[in-house]
Protein backbone atom coordinates (compact mmCIF):
# COMPACT_ATOMS: atom_id res chain seq x y z
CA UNK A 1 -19.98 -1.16 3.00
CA UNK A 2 -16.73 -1.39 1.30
CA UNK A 3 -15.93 -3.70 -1.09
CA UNK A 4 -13.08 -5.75 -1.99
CA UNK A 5 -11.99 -8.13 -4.67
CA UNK A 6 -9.51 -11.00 -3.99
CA UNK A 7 -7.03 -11.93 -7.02
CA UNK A 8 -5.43 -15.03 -4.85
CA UNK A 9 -5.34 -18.66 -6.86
CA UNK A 10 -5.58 -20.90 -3.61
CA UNK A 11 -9.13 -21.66 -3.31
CA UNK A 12 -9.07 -22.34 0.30
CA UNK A 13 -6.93 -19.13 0.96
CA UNK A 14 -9.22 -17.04 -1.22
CA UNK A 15 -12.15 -18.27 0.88
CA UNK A 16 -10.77 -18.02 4.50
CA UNK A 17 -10.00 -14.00 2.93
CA UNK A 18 -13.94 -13.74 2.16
CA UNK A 19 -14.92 -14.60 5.54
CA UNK A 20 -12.69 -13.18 7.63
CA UNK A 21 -13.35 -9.54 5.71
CA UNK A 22 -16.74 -9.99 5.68
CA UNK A 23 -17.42 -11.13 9.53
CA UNK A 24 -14.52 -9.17 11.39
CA UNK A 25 -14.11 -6.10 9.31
CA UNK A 26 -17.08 -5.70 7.86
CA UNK A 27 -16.20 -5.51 4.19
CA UNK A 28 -18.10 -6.61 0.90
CA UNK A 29 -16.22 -9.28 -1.05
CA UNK A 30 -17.78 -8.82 -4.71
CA UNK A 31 -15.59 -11.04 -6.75
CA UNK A 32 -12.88 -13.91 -6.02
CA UNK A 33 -10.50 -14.15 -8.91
CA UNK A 34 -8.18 -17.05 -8.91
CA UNK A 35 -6.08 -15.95 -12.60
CA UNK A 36 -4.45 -12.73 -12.75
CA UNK A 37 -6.03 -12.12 -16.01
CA UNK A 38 -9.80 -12.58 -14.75
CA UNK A 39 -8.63 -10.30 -11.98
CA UNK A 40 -7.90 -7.48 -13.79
CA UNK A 41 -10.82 -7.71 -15.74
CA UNK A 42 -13.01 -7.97 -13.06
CA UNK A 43 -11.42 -5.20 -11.27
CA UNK A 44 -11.69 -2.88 -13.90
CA UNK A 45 -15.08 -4.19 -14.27
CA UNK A 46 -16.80 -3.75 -10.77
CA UNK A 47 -13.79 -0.67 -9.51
CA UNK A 48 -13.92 -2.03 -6.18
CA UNK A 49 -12.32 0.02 -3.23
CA UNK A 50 -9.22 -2.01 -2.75
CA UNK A 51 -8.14 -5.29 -4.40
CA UNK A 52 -6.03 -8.18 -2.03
CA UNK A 53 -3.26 -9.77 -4.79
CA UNK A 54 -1.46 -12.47 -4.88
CA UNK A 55 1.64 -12.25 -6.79
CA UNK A 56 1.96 -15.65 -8.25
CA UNK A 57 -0.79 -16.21 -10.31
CA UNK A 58 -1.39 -17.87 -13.80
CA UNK A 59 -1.94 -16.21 -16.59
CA UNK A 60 -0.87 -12.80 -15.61
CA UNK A 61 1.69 -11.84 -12.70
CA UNK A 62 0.75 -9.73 -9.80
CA UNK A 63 2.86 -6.97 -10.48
CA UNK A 64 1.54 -6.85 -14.00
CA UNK A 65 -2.25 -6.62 -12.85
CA UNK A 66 -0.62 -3.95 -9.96
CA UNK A 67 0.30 -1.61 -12.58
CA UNK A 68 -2.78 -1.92 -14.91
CA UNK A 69 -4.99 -1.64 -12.07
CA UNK A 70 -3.40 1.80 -10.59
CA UNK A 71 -2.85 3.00 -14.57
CA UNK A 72 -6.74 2.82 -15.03
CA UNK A 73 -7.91 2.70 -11.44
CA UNK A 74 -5.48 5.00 -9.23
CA UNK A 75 -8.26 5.84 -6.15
CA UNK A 76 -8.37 1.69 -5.60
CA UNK A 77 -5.74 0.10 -2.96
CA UNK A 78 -3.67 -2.64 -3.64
CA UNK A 79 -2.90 -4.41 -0.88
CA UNK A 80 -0.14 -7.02 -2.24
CA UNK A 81 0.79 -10.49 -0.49
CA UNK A 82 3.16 -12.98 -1.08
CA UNK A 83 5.69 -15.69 0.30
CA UNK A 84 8.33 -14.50 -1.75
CA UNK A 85 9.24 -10.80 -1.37
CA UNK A 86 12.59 -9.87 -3.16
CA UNK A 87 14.26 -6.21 -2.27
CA UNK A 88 13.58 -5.73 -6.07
CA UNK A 89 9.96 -6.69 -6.05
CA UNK A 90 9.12 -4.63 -2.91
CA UNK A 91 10.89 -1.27 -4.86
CA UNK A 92 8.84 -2.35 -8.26
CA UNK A 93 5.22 -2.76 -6.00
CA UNK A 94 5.96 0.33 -4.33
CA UNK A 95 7.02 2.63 -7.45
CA UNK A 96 3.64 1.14 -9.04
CA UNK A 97 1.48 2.14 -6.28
CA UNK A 98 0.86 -0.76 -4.01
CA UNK A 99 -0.42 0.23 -0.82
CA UNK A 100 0.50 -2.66 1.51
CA UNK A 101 2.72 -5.72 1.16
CA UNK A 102 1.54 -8.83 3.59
CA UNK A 103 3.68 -11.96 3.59
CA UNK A 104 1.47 -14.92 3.85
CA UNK A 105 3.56 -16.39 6.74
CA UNK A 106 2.29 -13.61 9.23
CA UNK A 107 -0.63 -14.10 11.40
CA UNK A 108 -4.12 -13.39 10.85
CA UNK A 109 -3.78 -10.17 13.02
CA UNK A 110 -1.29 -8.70 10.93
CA UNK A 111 -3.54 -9.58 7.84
CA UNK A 112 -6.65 -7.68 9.94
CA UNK A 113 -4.23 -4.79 10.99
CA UNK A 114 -2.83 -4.38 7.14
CA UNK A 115 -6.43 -4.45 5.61
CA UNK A 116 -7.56 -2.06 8.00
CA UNK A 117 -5.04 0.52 7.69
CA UNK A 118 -4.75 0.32 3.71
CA UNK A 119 -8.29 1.01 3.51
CA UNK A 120 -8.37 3.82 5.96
CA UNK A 121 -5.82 5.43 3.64
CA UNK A 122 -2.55 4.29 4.90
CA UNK A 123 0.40 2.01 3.82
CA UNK A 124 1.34 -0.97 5.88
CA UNK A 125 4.59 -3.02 5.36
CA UNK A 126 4.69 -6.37 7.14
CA UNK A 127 8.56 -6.54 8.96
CA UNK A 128 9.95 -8.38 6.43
CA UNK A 129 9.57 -6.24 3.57
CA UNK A 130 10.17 -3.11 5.85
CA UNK A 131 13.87 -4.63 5.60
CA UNK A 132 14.07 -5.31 2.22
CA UNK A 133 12.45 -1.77 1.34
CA UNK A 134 14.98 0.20 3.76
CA UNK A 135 17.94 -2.19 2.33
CA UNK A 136 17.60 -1.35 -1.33
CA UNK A 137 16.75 2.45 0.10
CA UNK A 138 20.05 2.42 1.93
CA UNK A 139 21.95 0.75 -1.62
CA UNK A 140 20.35 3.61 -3.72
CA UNK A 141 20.38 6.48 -1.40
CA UNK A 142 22.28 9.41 -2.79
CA UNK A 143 24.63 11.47 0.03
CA UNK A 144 24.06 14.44 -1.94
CA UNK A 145 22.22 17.44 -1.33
CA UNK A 146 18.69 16.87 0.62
CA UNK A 147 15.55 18.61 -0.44
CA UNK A 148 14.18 21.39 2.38
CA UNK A 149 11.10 20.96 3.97
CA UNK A 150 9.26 22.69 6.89
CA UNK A 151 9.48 21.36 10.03
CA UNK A 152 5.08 20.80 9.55
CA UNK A 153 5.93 19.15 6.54
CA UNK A 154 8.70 16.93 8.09
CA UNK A 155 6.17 16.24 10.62
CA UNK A 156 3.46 15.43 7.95
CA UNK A 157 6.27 13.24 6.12
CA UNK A 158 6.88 11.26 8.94
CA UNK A 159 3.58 10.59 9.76
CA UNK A 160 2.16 9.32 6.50
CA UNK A 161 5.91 7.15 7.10
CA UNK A 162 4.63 5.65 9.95
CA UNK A 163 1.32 4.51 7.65
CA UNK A 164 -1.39 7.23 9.24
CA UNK A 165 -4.55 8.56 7.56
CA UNK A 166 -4.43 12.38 6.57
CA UNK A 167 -7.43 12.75 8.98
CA UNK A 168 -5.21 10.88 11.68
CA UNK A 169 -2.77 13.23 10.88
CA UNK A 170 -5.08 16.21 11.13
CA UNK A 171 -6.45 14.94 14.24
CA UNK A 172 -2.85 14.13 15.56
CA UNK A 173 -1.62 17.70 15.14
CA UNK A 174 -4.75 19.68 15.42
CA UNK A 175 -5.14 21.27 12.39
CA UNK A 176 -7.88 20.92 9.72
CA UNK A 177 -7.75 17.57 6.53
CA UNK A 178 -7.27 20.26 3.91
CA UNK A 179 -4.57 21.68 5.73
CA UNK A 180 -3.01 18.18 5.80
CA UNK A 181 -3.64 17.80 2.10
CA UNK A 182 -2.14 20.87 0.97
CA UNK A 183 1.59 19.85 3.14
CA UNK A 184 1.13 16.53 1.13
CA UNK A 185 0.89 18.34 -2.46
CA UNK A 186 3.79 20.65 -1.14
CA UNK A 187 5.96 17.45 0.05
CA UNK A 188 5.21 15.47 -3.14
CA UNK A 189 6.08 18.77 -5.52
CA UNK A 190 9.39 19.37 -3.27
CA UNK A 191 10.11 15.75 -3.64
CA UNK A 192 8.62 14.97 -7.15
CA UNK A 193 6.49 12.33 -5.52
CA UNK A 194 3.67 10.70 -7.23
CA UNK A 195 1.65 8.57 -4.51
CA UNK A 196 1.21 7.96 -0.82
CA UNK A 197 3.25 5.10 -1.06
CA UNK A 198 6.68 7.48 -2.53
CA UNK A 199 6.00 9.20 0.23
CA UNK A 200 6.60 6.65 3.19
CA UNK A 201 9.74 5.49 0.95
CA UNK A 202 10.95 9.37 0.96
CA UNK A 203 10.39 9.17 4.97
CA UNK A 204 12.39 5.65 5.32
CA UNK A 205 15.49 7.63 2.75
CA UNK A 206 15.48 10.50 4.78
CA UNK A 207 15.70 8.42 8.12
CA UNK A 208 12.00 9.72 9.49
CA UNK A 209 10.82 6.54 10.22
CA UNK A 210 12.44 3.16 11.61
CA UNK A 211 11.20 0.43 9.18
């Protein structure tokens, strides 16, 4: 079973999370954190296989805990949510490695559909900071030359852009998981990418995906 720690400061929240993981998505909640400071501590105690954060939390922000966790803990997904995303804060989550941003006025089936597909690998933006990642894209985006990529590794590009698993993927275009992972090195050296999550934001600059 995989587990899961929730940094969230909102008792009530923090234990609707807890049940709802454990009894519809079968998922292990070892620790509920409501500080961000106990969070990270307990995180980088226990290494959990993904971590659900709040953003506003005392004694450490989300995005601080976001960075320390990936610095120290890079194979565990973030899945970030908030009822205040900022074009700013999306760019900041997504250049430290977040691997989903929920805002906590969508329903409990987008919260089920965002857990699922961050653990099985993928990246899920809610709609509303789909926009505000494709606006500051679009303010930032350089007209310049564009880097050249197969058409497979387009393909591949687009979809890890639309937030699918490399074995999706493989499955998808009938080809083997290695083969997958070696057009992801070649995309993220071509594109001096670091993370899954540069790559769907490479997919949304180059107009591969529809945010």
């Amino acid at each position: 079973m995989k587990s899961v720690i929730i940094i969230e400061d909102q008792k009530l929240l923090s234990e609707l999370l807890t049940g709802l993981l454990h009894d519809e998505l079968w998922l292990k909640v070892i620790a509920e954190c409501q500080d961000g400071l106990s969070g990270l501590e307990t995180t980088l105690e226990k290494c959990p296989d993904m971590v659900i954060l709040d953003l506003m939390l005392p004694k450490m922000d989300g995005t601080t805990v976001l960075r320390q966790i990936k610095q120290k803990l890079p194979e565990t997904k973030v899945l970030t949510i908030s009822a205040n995303f900022t074009p700013n804060l999306v760019k900041v989550l997504a250049e430290n490695g977040a691997s989903g941003f929920l805002s906590k006025s969508e329903s409990v089936a987008k919260l089920r559909e965002a857990v699922s597909q961050v653990m099985a690998g993928g990246v899920y933006y809610c709609p509303e900071t789909s926009k505000l990642l494709r606006d500051s894209l679009v303010q930032s985006s350089d007209s310049g030359k564009k880097p050249t990529l197969s058409k497979r590794e387009t393909d591949v590009l687009q979809l890890v852009g639309e937030g699918y698993s490399s074995k999706e993927i493989a499955d998808f275009l009938g080809i083997s998981v290695r083969t997958i992972e070696a057009h992801r090195s070649n995309i993220m050296r071509k594109l001096n990418l670091r993370s899954a999550t540069d790559m769907v934001r490479a997919a949304i600059k180059l107009n591969l995906v529809s945010p």
